[in-house]
Protein backbone atom coordinates (compact mmCIF):
# COMPACT_ATOMS: atom_id res chain seq x y z
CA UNK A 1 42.87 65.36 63.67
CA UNK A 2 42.48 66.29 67.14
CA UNK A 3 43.20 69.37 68.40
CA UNK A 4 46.09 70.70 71.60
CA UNK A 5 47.47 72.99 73.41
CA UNK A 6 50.85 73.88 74.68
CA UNK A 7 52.05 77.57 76.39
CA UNK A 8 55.25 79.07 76.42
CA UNK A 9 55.82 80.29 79.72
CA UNK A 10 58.41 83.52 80.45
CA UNK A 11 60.23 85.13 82.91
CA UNK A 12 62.18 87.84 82.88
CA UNK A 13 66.07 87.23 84.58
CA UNK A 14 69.11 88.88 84.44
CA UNK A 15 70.58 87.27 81.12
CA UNK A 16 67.62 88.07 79.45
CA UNK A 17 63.87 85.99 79.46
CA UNK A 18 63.96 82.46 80.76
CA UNK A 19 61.44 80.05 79.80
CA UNK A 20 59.97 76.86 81.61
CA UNK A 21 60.60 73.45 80.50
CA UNK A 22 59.29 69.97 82.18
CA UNK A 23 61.12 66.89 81.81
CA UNK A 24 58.76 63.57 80.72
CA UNK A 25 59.55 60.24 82.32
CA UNK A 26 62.17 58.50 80.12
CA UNK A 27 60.04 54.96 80.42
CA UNK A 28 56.75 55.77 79.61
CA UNK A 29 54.12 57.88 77.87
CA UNK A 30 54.81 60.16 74.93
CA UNK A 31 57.88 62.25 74.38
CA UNK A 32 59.43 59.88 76.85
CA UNK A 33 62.74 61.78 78.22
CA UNK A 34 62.06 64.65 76.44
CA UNK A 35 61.71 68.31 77.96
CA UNK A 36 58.65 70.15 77.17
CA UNK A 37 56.17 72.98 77.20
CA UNK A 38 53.58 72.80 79.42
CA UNK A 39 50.67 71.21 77.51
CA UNK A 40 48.18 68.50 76.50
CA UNK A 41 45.39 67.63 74.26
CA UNK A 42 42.02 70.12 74.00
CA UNK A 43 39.29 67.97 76.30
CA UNK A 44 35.31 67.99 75.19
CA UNK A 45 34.76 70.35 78.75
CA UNK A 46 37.51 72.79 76.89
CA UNK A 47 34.48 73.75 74.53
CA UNK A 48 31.86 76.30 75.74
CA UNK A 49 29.27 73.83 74.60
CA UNK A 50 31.29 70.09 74.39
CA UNK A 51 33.56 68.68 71.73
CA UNK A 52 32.36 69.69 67.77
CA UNK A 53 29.65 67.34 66.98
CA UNK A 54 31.90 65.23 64.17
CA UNK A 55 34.81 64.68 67.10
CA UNK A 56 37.07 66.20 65.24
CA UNK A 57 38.86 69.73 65.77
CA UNK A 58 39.24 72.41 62.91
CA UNK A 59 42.53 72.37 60.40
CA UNK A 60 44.96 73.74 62.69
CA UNK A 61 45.07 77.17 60.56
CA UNK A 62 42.65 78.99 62.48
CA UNK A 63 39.24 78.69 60.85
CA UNK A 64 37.51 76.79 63.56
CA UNK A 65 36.24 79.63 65.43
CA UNK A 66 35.31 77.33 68.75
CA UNK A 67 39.09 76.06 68.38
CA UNK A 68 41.04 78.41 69.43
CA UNK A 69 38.89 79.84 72.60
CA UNK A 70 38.86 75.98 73.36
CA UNK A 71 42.48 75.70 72.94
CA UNK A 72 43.10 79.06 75.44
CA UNK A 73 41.39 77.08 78.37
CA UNK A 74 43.03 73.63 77.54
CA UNK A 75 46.65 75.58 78.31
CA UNK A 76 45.80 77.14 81.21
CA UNK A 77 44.08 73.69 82.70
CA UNK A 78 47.31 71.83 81.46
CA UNK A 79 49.26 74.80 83.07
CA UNK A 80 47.65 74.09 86.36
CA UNK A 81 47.47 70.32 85.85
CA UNK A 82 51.18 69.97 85.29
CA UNK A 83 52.95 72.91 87.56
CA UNK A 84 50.16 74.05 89.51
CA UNK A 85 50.87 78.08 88.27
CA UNK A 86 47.71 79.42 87.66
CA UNK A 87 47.43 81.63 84.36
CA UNK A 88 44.47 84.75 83.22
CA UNK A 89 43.71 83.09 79.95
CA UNK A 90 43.42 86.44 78.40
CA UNK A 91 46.78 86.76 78.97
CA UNK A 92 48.05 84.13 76.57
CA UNK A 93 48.80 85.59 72.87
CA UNK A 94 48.86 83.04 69.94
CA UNK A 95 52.53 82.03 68.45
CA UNK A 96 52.08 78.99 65.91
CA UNK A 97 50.09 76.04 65.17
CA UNK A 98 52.32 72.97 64.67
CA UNK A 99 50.63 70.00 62.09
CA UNK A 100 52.23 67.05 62.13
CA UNK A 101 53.82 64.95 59.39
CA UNK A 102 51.78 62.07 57.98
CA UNK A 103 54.46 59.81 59.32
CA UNK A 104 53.77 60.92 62.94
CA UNK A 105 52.37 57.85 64.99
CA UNK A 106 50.00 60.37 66.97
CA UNK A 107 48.58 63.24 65.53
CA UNK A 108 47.29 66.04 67.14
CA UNK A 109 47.63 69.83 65.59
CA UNK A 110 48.97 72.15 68.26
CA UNK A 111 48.31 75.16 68.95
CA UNK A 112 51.14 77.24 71.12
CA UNK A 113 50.63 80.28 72.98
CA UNK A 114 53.54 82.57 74.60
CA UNK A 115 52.59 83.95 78.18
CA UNK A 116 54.45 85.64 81.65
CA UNK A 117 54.32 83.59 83.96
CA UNK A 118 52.64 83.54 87.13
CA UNK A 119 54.05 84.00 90.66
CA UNK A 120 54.24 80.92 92.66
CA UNK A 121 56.25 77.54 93.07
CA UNK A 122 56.61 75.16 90.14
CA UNK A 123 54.57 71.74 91.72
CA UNK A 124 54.71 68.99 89.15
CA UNK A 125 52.27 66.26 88.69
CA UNK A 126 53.47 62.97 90.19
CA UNK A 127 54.48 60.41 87.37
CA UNK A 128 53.47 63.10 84.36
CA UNK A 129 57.25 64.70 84.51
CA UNK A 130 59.91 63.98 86.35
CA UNK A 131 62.34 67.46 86.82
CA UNK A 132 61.62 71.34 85.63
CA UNK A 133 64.21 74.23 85.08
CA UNK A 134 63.74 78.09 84.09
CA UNK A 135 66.50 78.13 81.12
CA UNK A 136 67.08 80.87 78.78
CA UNK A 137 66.46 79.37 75.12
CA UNK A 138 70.38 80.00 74.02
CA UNK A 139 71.26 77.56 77.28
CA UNK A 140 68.15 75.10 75.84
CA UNK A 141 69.76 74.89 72.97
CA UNK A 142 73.73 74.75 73.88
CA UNK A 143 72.39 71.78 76.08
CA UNK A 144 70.44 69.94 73.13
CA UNK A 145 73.30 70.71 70.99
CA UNK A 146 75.98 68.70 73.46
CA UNK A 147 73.48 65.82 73.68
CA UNK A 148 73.09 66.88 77.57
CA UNK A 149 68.55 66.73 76.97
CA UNK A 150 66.25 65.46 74.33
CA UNK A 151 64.16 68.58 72.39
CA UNK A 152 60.96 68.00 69.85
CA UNK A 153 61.51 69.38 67.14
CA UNK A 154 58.38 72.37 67.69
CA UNK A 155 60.20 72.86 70.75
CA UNK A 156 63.72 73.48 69.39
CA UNK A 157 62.20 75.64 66.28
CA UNK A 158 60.10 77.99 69.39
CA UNK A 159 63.44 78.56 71.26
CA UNK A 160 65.82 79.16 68.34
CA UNK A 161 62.80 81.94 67.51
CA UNK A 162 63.28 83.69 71.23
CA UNK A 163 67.04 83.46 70.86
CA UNK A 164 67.12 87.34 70.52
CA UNK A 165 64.13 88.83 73.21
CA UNK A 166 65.08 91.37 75.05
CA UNK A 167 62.23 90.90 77.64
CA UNK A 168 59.01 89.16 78.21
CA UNK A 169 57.25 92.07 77.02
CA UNK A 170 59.19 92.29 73.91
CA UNK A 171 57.93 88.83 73.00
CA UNK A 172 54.30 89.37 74.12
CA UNK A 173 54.40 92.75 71.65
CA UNK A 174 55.74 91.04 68.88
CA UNK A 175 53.99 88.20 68.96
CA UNK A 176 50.26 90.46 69.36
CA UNK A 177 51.28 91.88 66.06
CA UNK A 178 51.65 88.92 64.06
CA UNK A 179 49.81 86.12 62.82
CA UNK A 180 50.73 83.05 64.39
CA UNK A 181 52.91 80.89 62.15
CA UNK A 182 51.76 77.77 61.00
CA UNK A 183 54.07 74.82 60.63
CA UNK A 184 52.52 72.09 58.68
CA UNK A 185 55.37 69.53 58.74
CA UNK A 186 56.78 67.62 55.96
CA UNK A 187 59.42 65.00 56.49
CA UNK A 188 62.33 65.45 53.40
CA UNK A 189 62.72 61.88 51.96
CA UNK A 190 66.29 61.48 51.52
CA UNK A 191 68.39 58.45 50.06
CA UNK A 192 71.25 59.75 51.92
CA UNK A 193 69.65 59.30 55.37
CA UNK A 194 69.09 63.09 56.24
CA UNK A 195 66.69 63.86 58.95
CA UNK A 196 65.06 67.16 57.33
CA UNK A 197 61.85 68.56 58.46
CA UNK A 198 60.79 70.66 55.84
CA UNK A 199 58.04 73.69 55.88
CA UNK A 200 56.63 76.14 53.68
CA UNK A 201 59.11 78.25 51.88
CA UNK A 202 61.58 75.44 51.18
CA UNK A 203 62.05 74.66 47.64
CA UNK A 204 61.31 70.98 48.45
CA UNK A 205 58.32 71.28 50.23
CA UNK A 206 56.19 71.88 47.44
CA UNK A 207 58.37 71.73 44.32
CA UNK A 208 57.60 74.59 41.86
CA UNK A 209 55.96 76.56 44.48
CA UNK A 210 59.43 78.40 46.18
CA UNK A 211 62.19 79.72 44.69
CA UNK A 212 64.74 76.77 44.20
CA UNK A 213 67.13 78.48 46.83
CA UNK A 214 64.17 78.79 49.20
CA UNK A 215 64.43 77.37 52.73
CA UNK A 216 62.50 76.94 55.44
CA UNK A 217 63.74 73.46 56.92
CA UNK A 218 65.20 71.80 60.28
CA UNK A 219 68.46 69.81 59.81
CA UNK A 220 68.24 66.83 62.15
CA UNK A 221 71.55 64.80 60.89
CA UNK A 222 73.36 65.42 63.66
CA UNK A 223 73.62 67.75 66.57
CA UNK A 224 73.58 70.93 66.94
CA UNK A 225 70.45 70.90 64.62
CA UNK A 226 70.38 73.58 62.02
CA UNK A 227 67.52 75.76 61.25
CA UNK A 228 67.59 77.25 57.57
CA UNK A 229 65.16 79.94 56.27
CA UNK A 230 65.67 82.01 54.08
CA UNK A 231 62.88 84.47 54.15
């Protein structure tokens, strides 16, 4: 599975941080109409000395050791590809690493760093997106939940987990003291028709291995979508 990249960018405003989201063409490419992160796949020129030898990237948990120095660069050359803000690499701090389900058509692990963003004026790359706005996540997510713009579903899960930052540096300091999360994705088969995204923690993820009340899931069956977790 190949590896990517995608960065969180903040800015601090008056009702609290702000983040920056691009819009994809509705007609074409992948994620077609939806708003992202800034982002893309990890190139071979990303590695200090080209792609790993087998092609392929680590697990997406962290134990490739060229990964995730590989992964820093892609964001800030995807960062500058797709905006034209230039970023210190050093200053980008590890949040999660996003695995796919097996029913995914393309699958690429993802790695997502949080960052402050740069000064300088948001140019985006002809034909790659289409609009941009600085939104705090709480507006992101009132607009996803009134069917006004499309979300992925790493994207929604990121926001819902800024819905409480006080400041940029608040997030930057809380994520440097954890470990970035890792959300390997499992899709909840359902007779009923539910759209459930399912991680570990939830009691149907692996049965037997949580507690039967144990959550950690995304409830896509109709908007608003509804995050549950229980630990």
């Amino acid at each position: 599975m190949d590896a990517a990249a995608t960065v969180v960018l903040l800015r601090d405003a008056p009702e609290g941080p702000e983040v920056l989201l691009l819009e994809r063409p509705r007609d074409t490419g992948s994620f077609a109409g939806a708003w992202v992160f800034p982002g893309g796949r990890v190139d071979p020129e990303d590695y200090d000395d080209g792609a790993p030898a087998d092609g392929s990237a680590g697990n997406g948990t962290g134990a490739g050791e060229r990964e995730l120095p590989a992964a820093r660069r892609a964001g800030v050359r995807e960062v500058r590809e797709e905006t034209g803000l230039e970023l210190d690499p050093a200053a980008l701090v590890e949040l999660s690493c996003w695995i796919p389900p097996a029913q995914a058509p393309r699958r690429f692990h993802t790695w997502f760093f949080v960052g402050q963003a740069s000064d300088g004026t948001v140019v985006l790359n002809p034909g790659e997106h289409v609009a941009h706005a600085w939104l705090t996540p709480r507006e992101v997510l009132r607009r996803h939940g009134e069917g006004e713009l499309l979300l992925m579903p790493p994207t929604w899960v990121t926001l819902h987990g800024l819905l409480q930052a006080a400041s940029v540096d608040a997030v930057l300091a809380q994520a440097r003291r954890s470990r970035p999360a890792v959300f390997r994705s499992r899709m909840l088969d359902d007779a009923g028709g539910a759209r459930i995204i399912t991680w570990s923690g939830d009691a149907d993820y692996e049965p037997g291995q949580a507690p039967p009340s144990g959550r950690n899931r995304l409830v896509m069956t109709r908007l608003p979508w509804v995050y549950e977790r229980t630990s």
